[in-house]
Protein backbone atom coordinates (compact mmCIF):
# COMPACT_ATOMS: atom_id res chain seq x y z
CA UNK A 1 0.00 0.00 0.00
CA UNK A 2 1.27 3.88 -1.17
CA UNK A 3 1.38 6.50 1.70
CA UNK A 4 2.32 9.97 1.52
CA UNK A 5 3.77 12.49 4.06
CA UNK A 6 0.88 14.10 5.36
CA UNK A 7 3.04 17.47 5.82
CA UNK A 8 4.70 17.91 2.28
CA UNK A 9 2.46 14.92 0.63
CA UNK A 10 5.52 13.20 -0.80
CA UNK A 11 5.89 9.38 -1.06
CA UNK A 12 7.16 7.71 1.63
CA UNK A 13 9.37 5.15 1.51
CA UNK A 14 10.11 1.70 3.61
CA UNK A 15 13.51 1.57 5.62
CA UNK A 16 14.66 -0.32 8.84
CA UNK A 17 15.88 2.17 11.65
CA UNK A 18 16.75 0.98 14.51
CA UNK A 19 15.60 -3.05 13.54
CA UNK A 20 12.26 -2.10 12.61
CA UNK A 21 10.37 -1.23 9.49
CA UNK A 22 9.61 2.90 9.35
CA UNK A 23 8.13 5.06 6.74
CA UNK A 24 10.36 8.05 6.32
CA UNK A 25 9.77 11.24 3.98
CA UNK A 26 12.76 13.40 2.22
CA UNK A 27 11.18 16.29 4.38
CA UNK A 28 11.91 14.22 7.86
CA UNK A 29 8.43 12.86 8.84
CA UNK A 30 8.88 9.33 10.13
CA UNK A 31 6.17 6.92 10.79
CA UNK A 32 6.96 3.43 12.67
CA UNK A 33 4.87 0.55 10.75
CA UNK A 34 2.68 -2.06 12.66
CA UNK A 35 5.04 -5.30 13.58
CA UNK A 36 2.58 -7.60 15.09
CA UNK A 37 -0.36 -8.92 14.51
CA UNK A 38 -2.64 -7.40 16.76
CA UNK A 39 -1.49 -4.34 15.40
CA UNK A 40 -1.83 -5.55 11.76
CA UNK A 41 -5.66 -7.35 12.26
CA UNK A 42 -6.56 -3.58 14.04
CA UNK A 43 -5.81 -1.88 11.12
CA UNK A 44 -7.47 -4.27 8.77
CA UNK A 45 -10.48 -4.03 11.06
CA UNK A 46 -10.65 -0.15 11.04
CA UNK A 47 -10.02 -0.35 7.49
CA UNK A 48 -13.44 -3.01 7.19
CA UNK A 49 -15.31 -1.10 9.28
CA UNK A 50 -14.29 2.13 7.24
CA UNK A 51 -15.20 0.91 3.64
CA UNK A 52 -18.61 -0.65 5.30
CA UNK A 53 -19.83 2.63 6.30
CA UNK A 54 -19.24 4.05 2.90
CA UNK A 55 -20.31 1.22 1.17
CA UNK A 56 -23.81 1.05 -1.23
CA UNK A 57 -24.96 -2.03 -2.25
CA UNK A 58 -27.23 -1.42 -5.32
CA UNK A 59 -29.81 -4.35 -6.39
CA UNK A 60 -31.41 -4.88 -9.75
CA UNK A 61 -34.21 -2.70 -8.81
CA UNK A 62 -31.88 -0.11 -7.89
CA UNK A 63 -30.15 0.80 -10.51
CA UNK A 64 -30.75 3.88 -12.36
CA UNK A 65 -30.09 4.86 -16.06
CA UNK A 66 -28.07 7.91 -16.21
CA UNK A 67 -28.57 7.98 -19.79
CA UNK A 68 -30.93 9.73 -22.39
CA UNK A 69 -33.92 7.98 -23.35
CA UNK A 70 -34.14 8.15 -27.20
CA UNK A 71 -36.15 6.54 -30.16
CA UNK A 72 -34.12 4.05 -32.43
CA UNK A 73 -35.06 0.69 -33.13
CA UNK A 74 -33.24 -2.12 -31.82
CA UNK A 75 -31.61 -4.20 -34.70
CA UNK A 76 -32.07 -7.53 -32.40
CA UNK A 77 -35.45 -7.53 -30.71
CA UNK A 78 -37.15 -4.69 -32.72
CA UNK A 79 -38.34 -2.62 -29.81
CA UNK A 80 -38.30 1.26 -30.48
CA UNK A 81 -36.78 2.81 -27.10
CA UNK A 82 -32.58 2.99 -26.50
CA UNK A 83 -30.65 4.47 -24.01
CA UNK A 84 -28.04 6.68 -25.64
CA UNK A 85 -24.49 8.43 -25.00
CA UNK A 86 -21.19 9.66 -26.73
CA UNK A 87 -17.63 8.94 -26.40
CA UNK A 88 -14.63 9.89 -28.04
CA UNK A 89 -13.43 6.44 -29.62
CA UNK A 90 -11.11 7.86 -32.05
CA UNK A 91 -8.58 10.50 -32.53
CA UNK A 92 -10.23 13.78 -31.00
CA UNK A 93 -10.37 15.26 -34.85
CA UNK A 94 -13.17 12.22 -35.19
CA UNK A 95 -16.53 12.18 -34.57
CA UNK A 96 -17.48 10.64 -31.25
CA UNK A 97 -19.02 7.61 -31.54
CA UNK A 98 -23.33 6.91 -30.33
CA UNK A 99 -23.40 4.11 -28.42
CA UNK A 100 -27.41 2.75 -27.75
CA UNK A 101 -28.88 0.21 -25.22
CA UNK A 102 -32.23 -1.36 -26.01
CA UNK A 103 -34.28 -0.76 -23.12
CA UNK A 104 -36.25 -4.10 -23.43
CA UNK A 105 -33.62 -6.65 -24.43
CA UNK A 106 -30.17 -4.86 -22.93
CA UNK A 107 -28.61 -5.08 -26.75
CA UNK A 108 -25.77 -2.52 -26.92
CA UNK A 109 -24.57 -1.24 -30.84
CA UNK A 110 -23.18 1.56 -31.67
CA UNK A 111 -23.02 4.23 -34.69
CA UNK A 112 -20.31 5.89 -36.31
């Protein structure tokens, strides 16, 4: 895992002072790293607890089309609704390319 100084926000790096395993900045800031494993389970458990607390769990029912509901027909099952968007495929001197989703059957194509 990458941690930075939190006074000059430069990467620390791993040495052993002293027999044991430090973090230590160009700037000075040392910070001794966990040796047992007490110490290494209670930061895996504030680190569990941490993401579960800012974790969303999102069913089927749940989700939520963020894109634009157009007309085109679907070349697989026909039906005449598509979700739509843009991206920039190709050189940026290129069209962006129209990417549709059949509402009814999920069928994703796309137009030049």
């Amino acid at each position: 895992m990458v941690e930075f100084c939190p006074e000059c926000s430069n990467l620390l790096r791993k040495e052993f002072l002293d027999g044991k395993s430090t973090l230590v900045c160009k700037c000075g800031y040392q910070k001794e790293l966990a040796q047992s494993i007490e110490d290494i389970n209670e930061i895996i458990n504030r680190k569990k607890e941490a993401l579960e607390k800012n974790l969303i769990i999102v069913s089927e029912e749940d989700k939520i089309s963020v894109h634009l509901k157009v007309k085109q027909d679907c070349p697989k099952c026909g039906h005449r609704e598509a979700e739509a968007w843009q991206e920039q495929t190709r050189s940026a001197d290129e069209p962006s390319t129209s990417f549709f989703r059949c509402v009814k059957c999920k069928y994703t194509w796309r137009e030049y």
